[in-house]
C-alpha atoms as a PDB file:
ATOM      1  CA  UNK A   1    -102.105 -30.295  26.240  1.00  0.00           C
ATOM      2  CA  UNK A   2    -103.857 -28.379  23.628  1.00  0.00           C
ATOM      3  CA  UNK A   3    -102.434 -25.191  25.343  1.00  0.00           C
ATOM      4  CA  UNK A   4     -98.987 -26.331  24.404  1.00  0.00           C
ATOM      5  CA  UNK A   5     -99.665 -27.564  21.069  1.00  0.00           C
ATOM      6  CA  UNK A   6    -101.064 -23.562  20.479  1.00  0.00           C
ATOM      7  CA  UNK A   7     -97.731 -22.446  22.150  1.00  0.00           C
ATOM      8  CA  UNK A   8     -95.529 -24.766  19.809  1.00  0.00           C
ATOM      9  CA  UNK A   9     -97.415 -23.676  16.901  1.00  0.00           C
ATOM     10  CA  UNK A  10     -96.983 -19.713  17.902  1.00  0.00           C
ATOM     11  CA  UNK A  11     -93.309 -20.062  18.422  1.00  0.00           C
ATOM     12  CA  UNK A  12     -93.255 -22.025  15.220  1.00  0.00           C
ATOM     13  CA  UNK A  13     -94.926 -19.310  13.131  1.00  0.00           C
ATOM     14  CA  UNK A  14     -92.923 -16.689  15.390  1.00  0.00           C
ATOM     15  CA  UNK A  15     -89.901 -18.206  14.071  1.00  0.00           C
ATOM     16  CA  UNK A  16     -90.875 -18.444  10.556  1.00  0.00           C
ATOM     17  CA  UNK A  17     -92.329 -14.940  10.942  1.00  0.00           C
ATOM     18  CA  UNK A  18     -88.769 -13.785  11.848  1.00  0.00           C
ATOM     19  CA  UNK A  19     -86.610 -15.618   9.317  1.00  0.00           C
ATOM     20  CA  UNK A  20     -89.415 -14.417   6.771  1.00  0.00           C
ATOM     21  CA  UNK A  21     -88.572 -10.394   7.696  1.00  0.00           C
ATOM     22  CA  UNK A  22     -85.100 -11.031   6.754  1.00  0.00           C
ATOM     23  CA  UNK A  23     -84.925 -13.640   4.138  1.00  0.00           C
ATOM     24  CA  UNK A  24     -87.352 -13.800   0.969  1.00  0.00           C
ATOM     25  CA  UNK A  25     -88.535 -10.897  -1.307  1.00  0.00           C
ATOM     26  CA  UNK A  26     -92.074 -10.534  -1.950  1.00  0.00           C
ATOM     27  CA  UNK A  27     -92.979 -10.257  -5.895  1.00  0.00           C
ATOM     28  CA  UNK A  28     -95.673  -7.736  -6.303  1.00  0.00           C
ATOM     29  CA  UNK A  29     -99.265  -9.602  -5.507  1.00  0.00           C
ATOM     30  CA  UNK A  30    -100.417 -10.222  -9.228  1.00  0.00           C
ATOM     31  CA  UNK A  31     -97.322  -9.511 -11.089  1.00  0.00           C
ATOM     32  CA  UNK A  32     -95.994 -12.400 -13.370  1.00  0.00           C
ATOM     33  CA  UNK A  33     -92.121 -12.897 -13.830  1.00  0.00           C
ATOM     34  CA  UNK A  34     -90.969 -12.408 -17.359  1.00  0.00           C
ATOM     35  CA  UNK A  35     -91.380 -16.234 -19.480  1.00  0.00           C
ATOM     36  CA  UNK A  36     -88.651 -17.953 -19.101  1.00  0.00           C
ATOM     37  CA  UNK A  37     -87.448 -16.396 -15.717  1.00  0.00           C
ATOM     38  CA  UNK A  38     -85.750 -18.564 -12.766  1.00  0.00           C
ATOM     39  CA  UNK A  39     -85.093 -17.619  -9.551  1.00  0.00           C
ATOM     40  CA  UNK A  40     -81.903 -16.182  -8.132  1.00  0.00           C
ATOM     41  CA  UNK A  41     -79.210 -19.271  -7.712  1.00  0.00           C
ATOM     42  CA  UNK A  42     -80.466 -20.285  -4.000  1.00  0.00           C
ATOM     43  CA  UNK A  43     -83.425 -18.644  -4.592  1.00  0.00           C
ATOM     44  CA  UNK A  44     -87.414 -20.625  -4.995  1.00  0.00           C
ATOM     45  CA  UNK A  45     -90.220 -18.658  -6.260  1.00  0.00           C
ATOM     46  CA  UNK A  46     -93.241 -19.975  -3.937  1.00  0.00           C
ATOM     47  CA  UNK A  47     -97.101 -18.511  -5.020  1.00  0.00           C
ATOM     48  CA  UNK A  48     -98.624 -18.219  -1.944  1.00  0.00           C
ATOM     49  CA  UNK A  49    -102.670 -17.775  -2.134  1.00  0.00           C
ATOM     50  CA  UNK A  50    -105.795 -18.747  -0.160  1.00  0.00           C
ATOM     51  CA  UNK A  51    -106.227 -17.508   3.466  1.00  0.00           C
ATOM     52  CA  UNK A  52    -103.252 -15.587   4.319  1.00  0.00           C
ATOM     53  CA  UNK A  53    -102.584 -11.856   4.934  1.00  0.00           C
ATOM     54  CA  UNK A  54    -101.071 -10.628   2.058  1.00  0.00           C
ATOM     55  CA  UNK A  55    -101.178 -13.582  -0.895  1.00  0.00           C
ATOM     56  CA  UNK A  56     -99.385 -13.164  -4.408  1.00  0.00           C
ATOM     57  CA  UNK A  57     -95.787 -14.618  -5.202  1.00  0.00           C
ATOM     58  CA  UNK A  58     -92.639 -14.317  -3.114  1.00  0.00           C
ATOM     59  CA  UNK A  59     -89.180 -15.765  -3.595  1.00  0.00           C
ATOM     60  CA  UNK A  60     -87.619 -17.615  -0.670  1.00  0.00           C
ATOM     61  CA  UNK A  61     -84.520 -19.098   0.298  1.00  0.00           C
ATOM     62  CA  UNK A  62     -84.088 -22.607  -1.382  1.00  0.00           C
ATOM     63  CA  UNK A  63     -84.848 -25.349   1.492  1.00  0.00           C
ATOM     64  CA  UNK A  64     -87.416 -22.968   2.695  1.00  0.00           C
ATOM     65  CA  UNK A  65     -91.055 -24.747   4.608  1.00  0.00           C
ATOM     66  CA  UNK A  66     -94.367 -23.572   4.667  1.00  0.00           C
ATOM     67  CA  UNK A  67     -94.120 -22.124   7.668  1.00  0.00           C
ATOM     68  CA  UNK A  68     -91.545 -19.616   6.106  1.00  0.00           C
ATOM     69  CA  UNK A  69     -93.427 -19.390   2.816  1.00  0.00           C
ATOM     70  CA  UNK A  70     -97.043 -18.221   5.312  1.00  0.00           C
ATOM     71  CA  UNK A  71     -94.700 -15.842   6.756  1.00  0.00           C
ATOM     72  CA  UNK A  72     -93.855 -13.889   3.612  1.00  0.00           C
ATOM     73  CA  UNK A  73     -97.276 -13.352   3.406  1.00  0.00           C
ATOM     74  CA  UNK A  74     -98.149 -11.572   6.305  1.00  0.00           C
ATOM     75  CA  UNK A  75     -99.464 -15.454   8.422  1.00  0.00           C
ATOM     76  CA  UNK A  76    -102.571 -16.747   8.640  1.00  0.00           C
ATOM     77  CA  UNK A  77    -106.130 -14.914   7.816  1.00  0.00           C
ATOM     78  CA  UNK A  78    -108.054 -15.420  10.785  1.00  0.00           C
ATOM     79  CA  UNK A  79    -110.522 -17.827   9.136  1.00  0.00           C
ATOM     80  CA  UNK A  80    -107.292 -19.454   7.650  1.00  0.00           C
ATOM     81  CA  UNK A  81    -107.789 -23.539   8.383  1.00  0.00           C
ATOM     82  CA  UNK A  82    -104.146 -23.711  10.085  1.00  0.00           C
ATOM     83  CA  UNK A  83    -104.735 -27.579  11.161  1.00  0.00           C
ATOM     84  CA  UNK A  84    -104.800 -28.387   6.825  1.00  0.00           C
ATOM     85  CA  UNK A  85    -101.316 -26.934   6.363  1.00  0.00           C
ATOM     86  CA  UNK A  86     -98.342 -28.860   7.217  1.00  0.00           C
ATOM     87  CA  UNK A  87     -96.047 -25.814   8.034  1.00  0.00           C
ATOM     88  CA  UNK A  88     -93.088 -28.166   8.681  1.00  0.00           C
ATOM     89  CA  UNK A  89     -92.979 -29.458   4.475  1.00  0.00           C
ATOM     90  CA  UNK A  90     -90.420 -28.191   2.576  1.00  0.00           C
ATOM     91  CA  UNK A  91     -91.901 -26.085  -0.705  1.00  0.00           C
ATOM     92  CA  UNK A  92     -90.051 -26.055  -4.071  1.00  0.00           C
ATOM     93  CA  UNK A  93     -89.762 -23.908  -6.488  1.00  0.00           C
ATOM     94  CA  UNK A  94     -92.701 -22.952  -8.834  1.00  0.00           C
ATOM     95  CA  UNK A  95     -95.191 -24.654  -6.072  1.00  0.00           C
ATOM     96  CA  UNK A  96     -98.569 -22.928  -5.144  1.00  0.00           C
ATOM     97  CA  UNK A  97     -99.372 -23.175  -1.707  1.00  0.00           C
ATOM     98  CA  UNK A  98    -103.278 -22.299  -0.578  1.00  0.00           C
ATOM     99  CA  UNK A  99    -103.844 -22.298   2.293  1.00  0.00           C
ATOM    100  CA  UNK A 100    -107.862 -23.144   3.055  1.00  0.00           C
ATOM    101  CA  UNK A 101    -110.444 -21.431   4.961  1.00  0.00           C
ATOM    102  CA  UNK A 102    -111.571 -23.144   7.769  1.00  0.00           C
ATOM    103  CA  UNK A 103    -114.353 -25.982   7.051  1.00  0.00           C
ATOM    104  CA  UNK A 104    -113.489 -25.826   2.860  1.00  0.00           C
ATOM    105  CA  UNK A 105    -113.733 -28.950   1.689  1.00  0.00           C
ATOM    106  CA  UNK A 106    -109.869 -30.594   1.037  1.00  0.00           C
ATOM    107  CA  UNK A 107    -108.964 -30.236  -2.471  1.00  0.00           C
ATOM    108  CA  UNK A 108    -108.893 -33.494  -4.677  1.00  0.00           C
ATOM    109  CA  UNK A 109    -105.663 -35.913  -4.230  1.00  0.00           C
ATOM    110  CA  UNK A 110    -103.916 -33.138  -2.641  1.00  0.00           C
ATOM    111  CA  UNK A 111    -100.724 -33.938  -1.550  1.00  0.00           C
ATOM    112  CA  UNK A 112     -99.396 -35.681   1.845  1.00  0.00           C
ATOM    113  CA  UNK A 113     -96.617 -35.336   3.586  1.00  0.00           C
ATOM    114  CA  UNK A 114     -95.170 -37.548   1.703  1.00  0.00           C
ATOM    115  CA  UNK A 115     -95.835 -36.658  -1.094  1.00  0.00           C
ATOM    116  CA  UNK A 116     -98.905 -39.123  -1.803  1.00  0.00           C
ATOM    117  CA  UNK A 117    -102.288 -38.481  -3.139  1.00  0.00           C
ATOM    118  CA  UNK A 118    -105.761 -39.714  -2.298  1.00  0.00           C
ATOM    119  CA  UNK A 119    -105.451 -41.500  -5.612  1.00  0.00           C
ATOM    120  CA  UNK A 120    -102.059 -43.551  -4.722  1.00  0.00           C
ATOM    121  CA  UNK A 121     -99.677 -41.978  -6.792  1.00  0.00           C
ATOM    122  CA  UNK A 122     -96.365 -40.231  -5.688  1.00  0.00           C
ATOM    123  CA  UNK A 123     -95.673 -36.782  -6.742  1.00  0.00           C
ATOM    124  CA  UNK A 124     -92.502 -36.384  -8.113  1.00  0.00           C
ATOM    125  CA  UNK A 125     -92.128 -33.158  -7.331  1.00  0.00           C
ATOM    126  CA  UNK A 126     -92.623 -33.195  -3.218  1.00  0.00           C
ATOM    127  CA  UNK A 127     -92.056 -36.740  -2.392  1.00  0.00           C
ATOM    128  CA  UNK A 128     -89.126 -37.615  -0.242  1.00  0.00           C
ATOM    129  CA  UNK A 129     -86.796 -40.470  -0.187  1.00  0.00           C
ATOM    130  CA  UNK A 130     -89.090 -42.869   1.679  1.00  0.00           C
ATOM    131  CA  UNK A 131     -91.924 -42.017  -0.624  1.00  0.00           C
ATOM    132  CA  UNK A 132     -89.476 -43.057  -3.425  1.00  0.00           C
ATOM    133  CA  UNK A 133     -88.754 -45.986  -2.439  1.00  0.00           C
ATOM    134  CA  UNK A 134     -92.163 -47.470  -2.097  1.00  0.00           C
ATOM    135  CA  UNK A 135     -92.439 -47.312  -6.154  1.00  0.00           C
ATOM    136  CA  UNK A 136     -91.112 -50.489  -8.156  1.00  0.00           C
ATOM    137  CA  UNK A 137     -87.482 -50.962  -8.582  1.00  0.00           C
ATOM    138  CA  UNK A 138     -86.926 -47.552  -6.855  1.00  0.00           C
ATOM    139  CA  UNK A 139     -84.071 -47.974  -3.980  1.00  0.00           C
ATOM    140  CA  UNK A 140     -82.219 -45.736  -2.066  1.00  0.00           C
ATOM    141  CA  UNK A 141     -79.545 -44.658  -4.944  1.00  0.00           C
ATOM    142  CA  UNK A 142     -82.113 -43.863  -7.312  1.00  0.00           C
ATOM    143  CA  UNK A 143     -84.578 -42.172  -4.824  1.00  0.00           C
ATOM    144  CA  UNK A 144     -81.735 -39.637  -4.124  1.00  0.00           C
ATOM    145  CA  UNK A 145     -80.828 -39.469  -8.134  1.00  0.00           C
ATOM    146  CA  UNK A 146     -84.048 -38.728  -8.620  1.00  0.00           C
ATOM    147  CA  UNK A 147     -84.545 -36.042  -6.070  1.00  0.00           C
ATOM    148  CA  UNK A 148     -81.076 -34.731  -6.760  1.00  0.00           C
ATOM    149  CA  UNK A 149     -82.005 -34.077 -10.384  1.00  0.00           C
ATOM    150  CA  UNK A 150     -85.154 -32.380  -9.189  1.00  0.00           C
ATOM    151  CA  UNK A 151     -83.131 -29.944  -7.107  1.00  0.00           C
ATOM    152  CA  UNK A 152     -80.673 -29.161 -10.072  1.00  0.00           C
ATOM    153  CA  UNK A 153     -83.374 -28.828 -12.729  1.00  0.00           C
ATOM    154  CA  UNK A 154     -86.155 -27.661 -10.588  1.00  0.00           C
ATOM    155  CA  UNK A 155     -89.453 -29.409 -10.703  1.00  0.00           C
ATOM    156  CA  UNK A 156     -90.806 -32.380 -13.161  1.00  0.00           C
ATOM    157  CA  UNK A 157     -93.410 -30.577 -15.842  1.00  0.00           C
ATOM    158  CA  UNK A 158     -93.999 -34.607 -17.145  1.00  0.00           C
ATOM    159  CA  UNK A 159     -93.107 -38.018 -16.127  1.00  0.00           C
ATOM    160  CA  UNK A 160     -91.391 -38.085 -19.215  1.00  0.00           C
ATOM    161  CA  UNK A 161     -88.625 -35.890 -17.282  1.00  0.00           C
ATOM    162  CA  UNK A 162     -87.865 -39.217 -15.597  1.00  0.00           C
ATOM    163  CA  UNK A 163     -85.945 -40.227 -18.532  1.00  0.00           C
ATOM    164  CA  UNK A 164     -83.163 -37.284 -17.832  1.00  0.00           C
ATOM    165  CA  UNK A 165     -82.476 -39.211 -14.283  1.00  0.00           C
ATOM    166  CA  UNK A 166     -79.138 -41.374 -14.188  1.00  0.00           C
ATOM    167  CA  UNK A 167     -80.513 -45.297 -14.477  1.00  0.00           C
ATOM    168  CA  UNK A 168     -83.897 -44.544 -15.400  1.00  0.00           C
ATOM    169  CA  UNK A 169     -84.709 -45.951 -19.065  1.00  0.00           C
ATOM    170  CA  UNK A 170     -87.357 -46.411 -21.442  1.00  0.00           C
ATOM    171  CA  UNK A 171     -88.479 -50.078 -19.314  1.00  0.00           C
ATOM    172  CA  UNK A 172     -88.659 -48.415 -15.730  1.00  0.00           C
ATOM    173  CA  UNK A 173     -90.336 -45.110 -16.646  1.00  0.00           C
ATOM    174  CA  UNK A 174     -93.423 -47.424 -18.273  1.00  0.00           C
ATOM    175  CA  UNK A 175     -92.920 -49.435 -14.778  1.00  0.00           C
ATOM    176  CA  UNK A 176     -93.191 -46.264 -12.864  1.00  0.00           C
ATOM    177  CA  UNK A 177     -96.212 -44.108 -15.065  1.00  0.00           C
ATOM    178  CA  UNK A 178     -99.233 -45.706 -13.106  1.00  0.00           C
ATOM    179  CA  UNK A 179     -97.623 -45.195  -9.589  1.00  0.00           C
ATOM    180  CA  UNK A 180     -96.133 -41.248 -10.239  1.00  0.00           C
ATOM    181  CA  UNK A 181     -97.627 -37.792 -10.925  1.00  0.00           C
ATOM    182  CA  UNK A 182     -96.594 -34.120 -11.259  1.00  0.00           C
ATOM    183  CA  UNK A 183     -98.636 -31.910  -9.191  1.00  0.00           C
END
């Protein structure tokens, strides 16, 4: 069993690996894009850091997952802690992904899946539909409003930005403010 759960994770990375020769453009390791830049249209600039090969910034492929964003930068360091990352998550743009070393301690309410933290709170910026829909007053319309906005407009600096989503006013942001963050 563990044998193919080692297989499925080579052919995973193997994949990722491949798609990664051909798709993003690695940014220098320690250069900075000018203030104000963006990435290409299509285009997600991912900071990849921790224990991997080559770490520093790369652009990707919008819609692009970890596994893709590991393989820009050269895979896993041998001490890399492969079981903390989920390589399956989708990253968006701006995100830092660091990946640990094996036996680090996890960071504070890092993220989930779902975009959850140890603390309860939703990040706005990696949560899915589901995850949405947990908060008050948040249904299916609004959870895809909401992450429709945050694919036009790129990720939420403050809650505040929750105000620029169709049908969310002044009333449901203060509903909302306990039970979101912005990592």
């Amino acid at each position: 069993m563990v044998l193919l759960v080692l297989v499925a994770l080579a052919v995973t990375i193997g994949i990722g690996v491949w798609r990664g020769s051909t798709a993003p453009t690695a940014v220098i390791s320690g250069a900075t894009p000018s203030p104000g830049a963006t990435a290409p249209a299509g285009r997600i600039y991912v900071h990849v850091d921790g224990r991997v090969r080559v770490a520093g910034l790369y652009v990707l492929p919008a819609g692009s997952r970890v596994v893709d964003a590991v393989a820009s930068a050269g895979g896993f360091a041998d001490d890399a802690d492969r079981s903390a990352v989920n390589l399956a998550r989708v990253v968006a743009d701006g995100e830092q992904l660091i990946v640990p070393a094996k036996g680090a301690a996890p960071s504070a309410a890092a993220p989930q899946a779902d975009g959850a933290a140890d603390d309860g709170t939703i990040d706005l910026n990696t949560a899915g539909a589901d995850a949405l829909e947990e908060l008050p007053r948040i249904g299916p319309a609004l959870a895809e409003r909401i992450i429709a906005w945050r694919e036009e407009n790129g990720r939420f600096a403050h809650v505040d930005d929750l105000l620029a989503v169709p049908g969310i006013g002044d009333k449901m942001l203060e509903s909302l403010r306990d039970h979101v963050r912005v990592g």
